[in-house]
C-alpha atoms as a PDB file:
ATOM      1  CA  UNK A   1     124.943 -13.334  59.262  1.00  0.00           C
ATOM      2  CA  UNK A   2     122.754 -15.504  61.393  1.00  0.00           C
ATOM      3  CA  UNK A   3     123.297 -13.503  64.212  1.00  0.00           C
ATOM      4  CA  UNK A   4     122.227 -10.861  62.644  1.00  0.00           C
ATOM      5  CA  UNK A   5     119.031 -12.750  61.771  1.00  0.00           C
ATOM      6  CA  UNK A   6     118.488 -13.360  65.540  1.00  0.00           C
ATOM      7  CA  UNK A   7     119.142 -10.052  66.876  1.00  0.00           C
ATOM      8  CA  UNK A   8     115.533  -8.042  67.545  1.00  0.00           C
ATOM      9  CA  UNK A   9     117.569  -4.963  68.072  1.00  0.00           C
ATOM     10  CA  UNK A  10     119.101  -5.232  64.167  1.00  0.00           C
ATOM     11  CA  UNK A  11     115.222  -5.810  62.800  1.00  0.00           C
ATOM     12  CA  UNK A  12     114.179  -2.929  64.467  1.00  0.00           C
ATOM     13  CA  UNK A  13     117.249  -0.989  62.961  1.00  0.00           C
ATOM     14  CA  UNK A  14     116.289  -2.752  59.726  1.00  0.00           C
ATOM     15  CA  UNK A  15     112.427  -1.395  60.277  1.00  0.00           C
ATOM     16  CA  UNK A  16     113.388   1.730  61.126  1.00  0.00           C
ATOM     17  CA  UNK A  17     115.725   2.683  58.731  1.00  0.00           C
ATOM     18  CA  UNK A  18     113.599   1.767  55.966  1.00  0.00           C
ATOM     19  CA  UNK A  19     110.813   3.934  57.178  1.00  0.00           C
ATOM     20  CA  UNK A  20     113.387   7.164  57.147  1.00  0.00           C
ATOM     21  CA  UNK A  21     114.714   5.773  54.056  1.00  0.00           C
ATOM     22  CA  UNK A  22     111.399   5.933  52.794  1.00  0.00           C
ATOM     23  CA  UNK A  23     110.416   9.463  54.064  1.00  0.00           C
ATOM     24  CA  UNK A  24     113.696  10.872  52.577  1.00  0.00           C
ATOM     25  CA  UNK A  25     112.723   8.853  49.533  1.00  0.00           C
ATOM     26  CA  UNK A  26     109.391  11.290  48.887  1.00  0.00           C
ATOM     27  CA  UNK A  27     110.869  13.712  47.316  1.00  0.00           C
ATOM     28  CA  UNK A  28     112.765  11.837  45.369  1.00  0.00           C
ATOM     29  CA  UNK A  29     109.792   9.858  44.151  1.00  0.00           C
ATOM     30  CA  UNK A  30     108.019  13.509  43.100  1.00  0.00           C
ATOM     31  CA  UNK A  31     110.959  15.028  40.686  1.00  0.00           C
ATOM     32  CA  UNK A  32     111.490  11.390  39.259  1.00  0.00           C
ATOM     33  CA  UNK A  33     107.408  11.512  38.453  1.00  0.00           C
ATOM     34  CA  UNK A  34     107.588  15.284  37.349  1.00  0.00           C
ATOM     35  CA  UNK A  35     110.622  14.835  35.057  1.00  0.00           C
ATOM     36  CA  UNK A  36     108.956  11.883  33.583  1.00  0.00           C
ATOM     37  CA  UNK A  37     106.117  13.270  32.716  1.00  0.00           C
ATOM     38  CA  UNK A  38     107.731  14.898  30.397  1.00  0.00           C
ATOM     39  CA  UNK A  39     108.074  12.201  28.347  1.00  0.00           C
ATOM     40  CA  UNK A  40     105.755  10.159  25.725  1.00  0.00           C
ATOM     41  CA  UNK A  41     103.490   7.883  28.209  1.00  0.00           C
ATOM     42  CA  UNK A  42     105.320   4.667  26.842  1.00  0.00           C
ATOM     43  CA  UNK A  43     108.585   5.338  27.929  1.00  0.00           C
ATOM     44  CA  UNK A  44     107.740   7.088  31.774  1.00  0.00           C
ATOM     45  CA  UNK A  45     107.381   3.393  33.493  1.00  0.00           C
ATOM     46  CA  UNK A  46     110.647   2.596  32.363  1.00  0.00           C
ATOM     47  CA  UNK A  47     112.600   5.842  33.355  1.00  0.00           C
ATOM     48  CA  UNK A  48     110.776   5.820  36.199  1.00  0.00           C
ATOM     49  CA  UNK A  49     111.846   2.264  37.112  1.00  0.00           C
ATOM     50  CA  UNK A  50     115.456   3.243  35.600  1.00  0.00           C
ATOM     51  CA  UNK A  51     115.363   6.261  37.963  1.00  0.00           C
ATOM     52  CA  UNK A  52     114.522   4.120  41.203  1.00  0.00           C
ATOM     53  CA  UNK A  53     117.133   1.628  40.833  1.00  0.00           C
ATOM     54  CA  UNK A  54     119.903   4.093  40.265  1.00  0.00           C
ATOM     55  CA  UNK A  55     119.133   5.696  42.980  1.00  0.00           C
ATOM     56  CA  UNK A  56     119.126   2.176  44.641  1.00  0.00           C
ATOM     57  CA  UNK A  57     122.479   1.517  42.976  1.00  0.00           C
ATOM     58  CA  UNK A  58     123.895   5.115  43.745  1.00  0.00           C
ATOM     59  CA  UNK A  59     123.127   4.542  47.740  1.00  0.00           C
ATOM     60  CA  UNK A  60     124.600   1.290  48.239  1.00  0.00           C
ATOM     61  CA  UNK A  61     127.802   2.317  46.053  1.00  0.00           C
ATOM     62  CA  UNK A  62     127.999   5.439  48.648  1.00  0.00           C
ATOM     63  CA  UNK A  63     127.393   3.002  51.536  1.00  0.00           C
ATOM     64  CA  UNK A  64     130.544   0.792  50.011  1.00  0.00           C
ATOM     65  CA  UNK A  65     132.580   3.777  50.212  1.00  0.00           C
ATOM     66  CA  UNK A  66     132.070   5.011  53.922  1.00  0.00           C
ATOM     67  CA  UNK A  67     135.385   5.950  54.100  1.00  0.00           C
ATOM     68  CA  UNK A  68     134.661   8.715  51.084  1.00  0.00           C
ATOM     69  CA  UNK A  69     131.813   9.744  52.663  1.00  0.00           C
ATOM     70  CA  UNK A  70     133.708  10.347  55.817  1.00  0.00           C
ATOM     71  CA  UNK A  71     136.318  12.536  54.110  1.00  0.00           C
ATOM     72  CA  UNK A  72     133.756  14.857  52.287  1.00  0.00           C
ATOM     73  CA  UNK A  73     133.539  16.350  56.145  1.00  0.00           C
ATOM     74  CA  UNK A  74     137.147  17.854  55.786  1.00  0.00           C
ATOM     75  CA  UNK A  75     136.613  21.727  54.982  1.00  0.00           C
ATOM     76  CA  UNK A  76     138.033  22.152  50.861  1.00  0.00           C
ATOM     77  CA  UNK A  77     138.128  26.045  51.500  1.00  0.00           C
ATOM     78  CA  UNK A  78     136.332  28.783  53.540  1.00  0.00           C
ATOM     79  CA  UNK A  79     133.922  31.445  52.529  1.00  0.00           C
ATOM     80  CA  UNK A  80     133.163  34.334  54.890  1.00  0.00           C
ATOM     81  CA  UNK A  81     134.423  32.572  57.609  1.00  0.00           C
ATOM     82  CA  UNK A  82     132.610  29.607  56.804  1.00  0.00           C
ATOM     83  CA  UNK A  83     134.160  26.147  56.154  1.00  0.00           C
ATOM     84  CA  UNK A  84     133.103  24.316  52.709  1.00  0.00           C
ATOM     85  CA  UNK A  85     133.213  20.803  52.590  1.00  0.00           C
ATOM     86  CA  UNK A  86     132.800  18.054  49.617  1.00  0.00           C
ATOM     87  CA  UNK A  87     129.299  17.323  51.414  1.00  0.00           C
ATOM     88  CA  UNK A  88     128.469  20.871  51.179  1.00  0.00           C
ATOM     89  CA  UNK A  89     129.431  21.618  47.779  1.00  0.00           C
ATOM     90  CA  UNK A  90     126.902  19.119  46.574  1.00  0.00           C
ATOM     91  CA  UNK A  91     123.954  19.967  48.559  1.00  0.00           C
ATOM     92  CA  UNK A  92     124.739  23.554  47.588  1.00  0.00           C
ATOM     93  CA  UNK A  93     124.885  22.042  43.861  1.00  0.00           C
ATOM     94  CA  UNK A  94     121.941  19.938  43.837  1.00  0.00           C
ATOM     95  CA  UNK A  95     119.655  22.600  45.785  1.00  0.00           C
ATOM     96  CA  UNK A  96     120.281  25.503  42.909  1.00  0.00           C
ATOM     97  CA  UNK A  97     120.062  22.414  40.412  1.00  0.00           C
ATOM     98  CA  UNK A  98     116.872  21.326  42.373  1.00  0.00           C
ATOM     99  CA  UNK A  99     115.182  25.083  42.188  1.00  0.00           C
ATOM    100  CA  UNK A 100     116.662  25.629  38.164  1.00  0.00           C
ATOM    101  CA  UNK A 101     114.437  22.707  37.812  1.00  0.00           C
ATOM    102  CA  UNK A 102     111.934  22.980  39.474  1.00  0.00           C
ATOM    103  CA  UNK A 103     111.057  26.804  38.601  1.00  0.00           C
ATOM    104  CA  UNK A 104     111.606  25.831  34.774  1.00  0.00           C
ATOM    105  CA  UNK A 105     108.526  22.858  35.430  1.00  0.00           C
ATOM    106  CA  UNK A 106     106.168  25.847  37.336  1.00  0.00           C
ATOM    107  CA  UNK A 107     107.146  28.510  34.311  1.00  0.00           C
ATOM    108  CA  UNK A 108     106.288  25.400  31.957  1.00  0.00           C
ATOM    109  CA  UNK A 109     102.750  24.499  33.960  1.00  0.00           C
ATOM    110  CA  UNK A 110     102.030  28.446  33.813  1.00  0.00           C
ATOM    111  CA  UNK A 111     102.298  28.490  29.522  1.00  0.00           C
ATOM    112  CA  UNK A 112      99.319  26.226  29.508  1.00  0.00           C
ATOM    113  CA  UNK A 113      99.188  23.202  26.453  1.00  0.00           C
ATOM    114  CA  UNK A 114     101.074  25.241  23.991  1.00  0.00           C
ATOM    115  CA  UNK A 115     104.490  25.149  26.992  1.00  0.00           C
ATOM    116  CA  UNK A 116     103.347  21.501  28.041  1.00  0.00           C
ATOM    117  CA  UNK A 117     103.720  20.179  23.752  1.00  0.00           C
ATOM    118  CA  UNK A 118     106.750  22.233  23.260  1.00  0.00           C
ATOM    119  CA  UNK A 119     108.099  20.735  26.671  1.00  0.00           C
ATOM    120  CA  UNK A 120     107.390  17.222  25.895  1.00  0.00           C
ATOM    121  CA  UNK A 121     108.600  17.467  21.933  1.00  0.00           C
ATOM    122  CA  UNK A 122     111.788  18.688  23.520  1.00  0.00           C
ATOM    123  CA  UNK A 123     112.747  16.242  26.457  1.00  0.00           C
ATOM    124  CA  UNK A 124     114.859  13.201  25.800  1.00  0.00           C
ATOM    125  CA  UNK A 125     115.133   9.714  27.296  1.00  0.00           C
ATOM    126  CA  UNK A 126     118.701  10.534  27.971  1.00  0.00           C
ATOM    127  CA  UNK A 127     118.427  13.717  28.836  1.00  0.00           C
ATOM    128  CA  UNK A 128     115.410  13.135  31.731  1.00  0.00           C
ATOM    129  CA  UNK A 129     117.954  10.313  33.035  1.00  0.00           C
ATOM    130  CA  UNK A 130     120.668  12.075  33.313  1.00  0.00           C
ATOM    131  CA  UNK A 131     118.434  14.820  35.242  1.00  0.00           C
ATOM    132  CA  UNK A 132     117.287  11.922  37.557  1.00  0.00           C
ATOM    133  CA  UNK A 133     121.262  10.830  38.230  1.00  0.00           C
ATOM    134  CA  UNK A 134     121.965  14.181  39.384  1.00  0.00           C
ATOM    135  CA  UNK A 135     119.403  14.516  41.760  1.00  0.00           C
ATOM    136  CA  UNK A 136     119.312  10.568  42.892  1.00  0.00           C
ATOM    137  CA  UNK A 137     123.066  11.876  43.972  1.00  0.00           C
ATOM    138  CA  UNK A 138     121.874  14.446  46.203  1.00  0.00           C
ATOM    139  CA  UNK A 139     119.272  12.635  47.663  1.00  0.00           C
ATOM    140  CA  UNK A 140     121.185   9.514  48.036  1.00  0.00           C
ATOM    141  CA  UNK A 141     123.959  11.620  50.126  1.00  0.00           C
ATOM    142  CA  UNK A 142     121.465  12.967  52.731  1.00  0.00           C
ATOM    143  CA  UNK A 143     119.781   9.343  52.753  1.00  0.00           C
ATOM    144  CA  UNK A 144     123.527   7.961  53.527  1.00  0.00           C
ATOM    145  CA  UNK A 145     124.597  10.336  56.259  1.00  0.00           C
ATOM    146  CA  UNK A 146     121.222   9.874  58.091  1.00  0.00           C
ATOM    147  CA  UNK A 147     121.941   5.591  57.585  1.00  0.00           C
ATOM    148  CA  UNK A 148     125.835   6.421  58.560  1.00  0.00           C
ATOM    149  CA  UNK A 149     124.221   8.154  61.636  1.00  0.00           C
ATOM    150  CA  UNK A 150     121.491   5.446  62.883  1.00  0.00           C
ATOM    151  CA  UNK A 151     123.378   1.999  62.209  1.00  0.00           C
ATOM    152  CA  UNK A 152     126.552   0.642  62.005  1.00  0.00           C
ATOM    153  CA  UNK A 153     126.372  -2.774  59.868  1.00  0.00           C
ATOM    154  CA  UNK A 154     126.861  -1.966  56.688  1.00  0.00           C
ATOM    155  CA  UNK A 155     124.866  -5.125  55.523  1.00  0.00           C
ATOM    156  CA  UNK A 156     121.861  -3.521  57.482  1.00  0.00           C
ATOM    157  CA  UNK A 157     121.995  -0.219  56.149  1.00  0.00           C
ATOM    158  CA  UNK A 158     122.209  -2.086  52.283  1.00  0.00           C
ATOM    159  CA  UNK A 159     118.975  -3.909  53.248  1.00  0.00           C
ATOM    160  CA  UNK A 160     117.550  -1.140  54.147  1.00  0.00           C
ATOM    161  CA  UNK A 161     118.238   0.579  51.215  1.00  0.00           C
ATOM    162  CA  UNK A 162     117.015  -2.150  48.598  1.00  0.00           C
ATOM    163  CA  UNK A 163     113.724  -2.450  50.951  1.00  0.00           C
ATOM    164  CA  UNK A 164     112.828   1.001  50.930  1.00  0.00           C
ATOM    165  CA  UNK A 165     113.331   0.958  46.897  1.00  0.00           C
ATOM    166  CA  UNK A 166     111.315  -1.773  46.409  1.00  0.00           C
ATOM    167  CA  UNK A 167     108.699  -0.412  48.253  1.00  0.00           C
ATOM    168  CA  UNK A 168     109.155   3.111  46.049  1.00  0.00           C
ATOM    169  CA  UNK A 169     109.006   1.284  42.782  1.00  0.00           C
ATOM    170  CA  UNK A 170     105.408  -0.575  43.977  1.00  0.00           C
ATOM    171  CA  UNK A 171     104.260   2.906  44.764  1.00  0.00           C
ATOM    172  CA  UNK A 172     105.806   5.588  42.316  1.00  0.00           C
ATOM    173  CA  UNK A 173     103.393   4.788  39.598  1.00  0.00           C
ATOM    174  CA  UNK A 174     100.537   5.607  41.283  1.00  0.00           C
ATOM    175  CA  UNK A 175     101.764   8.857  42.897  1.00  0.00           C
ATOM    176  CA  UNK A 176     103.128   9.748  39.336  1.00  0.00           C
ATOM    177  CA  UNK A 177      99.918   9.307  37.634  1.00  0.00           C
ATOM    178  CA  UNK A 178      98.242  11.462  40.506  1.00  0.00           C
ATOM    179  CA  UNK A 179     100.725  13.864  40.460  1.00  0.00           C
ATOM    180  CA  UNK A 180     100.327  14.086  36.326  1.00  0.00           C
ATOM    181  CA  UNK A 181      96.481  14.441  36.735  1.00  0.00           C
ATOM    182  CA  UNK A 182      96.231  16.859  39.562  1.00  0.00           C
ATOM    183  CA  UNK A 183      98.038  20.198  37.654  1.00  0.00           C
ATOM    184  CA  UNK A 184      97.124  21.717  41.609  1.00  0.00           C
ATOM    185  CA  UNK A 185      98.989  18.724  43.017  1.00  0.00           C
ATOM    186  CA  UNK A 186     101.567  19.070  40.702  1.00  0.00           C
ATOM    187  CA  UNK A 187     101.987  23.100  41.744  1.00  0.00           C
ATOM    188  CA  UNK A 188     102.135  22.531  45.353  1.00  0.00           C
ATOM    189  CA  UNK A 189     104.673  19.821  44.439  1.00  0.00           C
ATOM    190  CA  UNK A 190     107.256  22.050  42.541  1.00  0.00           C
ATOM    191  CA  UNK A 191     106.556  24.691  45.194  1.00  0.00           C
ATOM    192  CA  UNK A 192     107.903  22.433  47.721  1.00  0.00           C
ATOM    193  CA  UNK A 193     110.666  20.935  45.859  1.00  0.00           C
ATOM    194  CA  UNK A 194     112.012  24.836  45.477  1.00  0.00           C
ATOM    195  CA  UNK A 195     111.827  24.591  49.342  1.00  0.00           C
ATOM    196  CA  UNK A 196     113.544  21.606  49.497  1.00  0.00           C
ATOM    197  CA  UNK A 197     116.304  22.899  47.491  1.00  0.00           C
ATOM    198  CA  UNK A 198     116.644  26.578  49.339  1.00  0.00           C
ATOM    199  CA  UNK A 199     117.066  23.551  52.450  1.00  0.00           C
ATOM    200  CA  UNK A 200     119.576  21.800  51.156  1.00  0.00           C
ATOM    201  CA  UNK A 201     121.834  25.264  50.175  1.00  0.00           C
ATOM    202  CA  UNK A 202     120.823  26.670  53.869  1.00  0.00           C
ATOM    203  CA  UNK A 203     122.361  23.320  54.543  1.00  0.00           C
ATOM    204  CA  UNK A 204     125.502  23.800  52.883  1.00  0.00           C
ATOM    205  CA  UNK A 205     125.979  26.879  54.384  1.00  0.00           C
ATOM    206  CA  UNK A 206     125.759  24.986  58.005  1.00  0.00           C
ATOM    207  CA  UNK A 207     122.848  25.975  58.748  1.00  0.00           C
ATOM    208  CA  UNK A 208     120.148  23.201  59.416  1.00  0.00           C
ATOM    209  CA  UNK A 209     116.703  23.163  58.901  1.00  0.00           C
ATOM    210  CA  UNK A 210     115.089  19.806  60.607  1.00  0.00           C
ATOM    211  CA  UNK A 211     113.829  17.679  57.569  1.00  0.00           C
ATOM    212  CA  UNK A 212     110.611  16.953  59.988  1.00  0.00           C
ATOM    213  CA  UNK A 213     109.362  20.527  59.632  1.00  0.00           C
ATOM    214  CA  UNK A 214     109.172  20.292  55.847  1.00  0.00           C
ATOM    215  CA  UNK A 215     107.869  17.108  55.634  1.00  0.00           C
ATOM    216  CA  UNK A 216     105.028  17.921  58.010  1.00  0.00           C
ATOM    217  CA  UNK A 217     104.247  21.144  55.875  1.00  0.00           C
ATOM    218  CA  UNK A 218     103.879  19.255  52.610  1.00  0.00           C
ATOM    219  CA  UNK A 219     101.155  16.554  54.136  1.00  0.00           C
ATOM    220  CA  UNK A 220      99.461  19.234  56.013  1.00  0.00           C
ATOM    221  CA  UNK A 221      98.811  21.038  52.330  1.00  0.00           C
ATOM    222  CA  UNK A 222      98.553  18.045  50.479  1.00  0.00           C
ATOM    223  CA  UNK A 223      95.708  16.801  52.549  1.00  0.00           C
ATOM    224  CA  UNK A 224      94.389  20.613  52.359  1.00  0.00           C
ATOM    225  CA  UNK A 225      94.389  20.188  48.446  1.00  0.00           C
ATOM    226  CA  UNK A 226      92.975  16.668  48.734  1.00  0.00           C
ATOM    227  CA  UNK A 227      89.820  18.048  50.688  1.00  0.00           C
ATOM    228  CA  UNK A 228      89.866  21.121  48.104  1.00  0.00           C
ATOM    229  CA  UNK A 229      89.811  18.017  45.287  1.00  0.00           C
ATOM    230  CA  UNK A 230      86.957  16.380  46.463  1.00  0.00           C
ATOM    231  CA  UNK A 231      85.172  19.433  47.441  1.00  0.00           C
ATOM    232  CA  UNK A 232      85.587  20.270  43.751  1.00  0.00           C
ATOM    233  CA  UNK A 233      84.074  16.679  42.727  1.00  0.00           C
ATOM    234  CA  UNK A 234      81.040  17.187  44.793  1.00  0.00           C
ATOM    235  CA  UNK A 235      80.372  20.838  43.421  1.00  0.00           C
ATOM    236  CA  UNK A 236      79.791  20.017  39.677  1.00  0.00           C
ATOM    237  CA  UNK A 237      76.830  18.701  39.224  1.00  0.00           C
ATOM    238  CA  UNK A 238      75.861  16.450  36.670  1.00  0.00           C
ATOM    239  CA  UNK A 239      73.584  17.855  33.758  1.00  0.00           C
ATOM    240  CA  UNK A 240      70.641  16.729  33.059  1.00  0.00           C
ATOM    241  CA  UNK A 241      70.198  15.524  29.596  1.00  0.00           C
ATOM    242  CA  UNK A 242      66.645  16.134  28.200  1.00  0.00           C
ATOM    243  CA  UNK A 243      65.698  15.196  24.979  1.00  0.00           C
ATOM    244  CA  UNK A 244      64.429  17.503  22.318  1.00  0.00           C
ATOM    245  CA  UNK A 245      60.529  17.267  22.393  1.00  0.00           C
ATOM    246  CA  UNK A 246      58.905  18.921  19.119  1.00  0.00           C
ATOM    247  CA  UNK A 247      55.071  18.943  19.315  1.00  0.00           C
ATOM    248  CA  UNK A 248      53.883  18.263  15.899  1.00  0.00           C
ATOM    249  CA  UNK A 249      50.711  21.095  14.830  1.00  0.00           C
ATOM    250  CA  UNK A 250      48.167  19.197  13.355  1.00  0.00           C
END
């Protein structure tokens, strides 16, 4: 362990894995906030804490099991010439969950207050949980195979891992409450979780699309929308109260 300690090339490993840890982590962060919001304001902080540190848990139980991980690459049957592995069934999975979900939250956003009260009167604590376990064990599979692929001490790639969490669970709140309050925000969100998920089935299928591509999309629009936000703040201009003045006939 003290080697470890002493070795510059394992800190910047460590540094560097918790950065990608933390990219791969965004999306993540967005459908935990989303699903959350459905819920009465008391209760999101704690699902979305709950959500975080299964996620946490979910990763370093996959990085435990390497060896599982490892055998998910062995092709379970072939379709159109195409082999199908344990890996690919869950992207494949947790993509057409990912768009069922996230097309549901858009149809939701489109029926105005009267879809956002029936929405919230119907979600569960249990049930927006559960929603966050599947995806936290799609997620946490791409976020493994990329760790699997840049270091090779396990006890690294676990640091890593609770690092990058802890670093989520300072920040989620505030990108949860932004993402509530911003119904534009929110849009452009969904829209690029339903790319994220037609990614992750492309993916299944074998074919790749670099992660780098999307992720430079979505903060080239978000800072679009964020000038478009405070362009909108500087438009309205305040009114000017005057007071009623009634000039009394004599």
């Amino acid at each position: 362990m003290i080697e470890l300690l002493l070795n510059p090339a394992v800190w910047i490993a460590f540094l560097t894995l918790t950065a990608l840890e933390l990219v791969l982590g965004i999306d993540n962060i967005i459908f935990i906030s989303i699903l959350v919001d459905r819920l009465p304001r008391e209760k999101q902080e704690l699902a979305r804490r709950i959500g975080l540190f299964l996620a946490m848990f979910m990763r370093i139980g996959l990085l435990l099991v390497l060896s599982w991980i490892v055998g998910l690459t062995t092709p379970v049957f072939t379709v159109f010439g195409q082999d199908i592995t344990g890996r690919d069934l869950i992207l494949i999975s947790g993509g057409l969950f990912l768009i069922w979900k996230s097309t549901g939250e858009v149809h939701q956003l489109l029926e105005g207050e009267e879809g956002n009260s029936l929405r919230k009167g119907a979600a569960t604590f249990a049930g927006v949980i559960a929603q966050i376990m599947v995806i936290d064990l799609v997620f946490s599979l791409d976020s493994i195979i990329t760790a699997v692929g840049m270091v090779s001490e396990v006890t690294v790639m676990i640091a890593a891992v609770v690092a990058s969490v802890a670093l989520m669970v300072m920040f989620a709140a505030s990108i949860g409450h932004f993402v509530s309050n911003h119904p534009t925000i929110k849009m452009l969100a969904l829209s690029f979780l339903v790319v994220v998920g037609v990614v992750l089935i492309a993916d299944g299928f074998g074919h790749h699309v670099p992660k780098g591509y999307i992720y430079f999309a979505m903060a080239f629009a978000v800072g679009v929308e964020m000038l478009n936000i405070r362009m909108r703040k500087k438009s309205v201009k305040p009114v000017e109260l005057r007071e009623p003045y009634v000039r009394e006939r004599a």
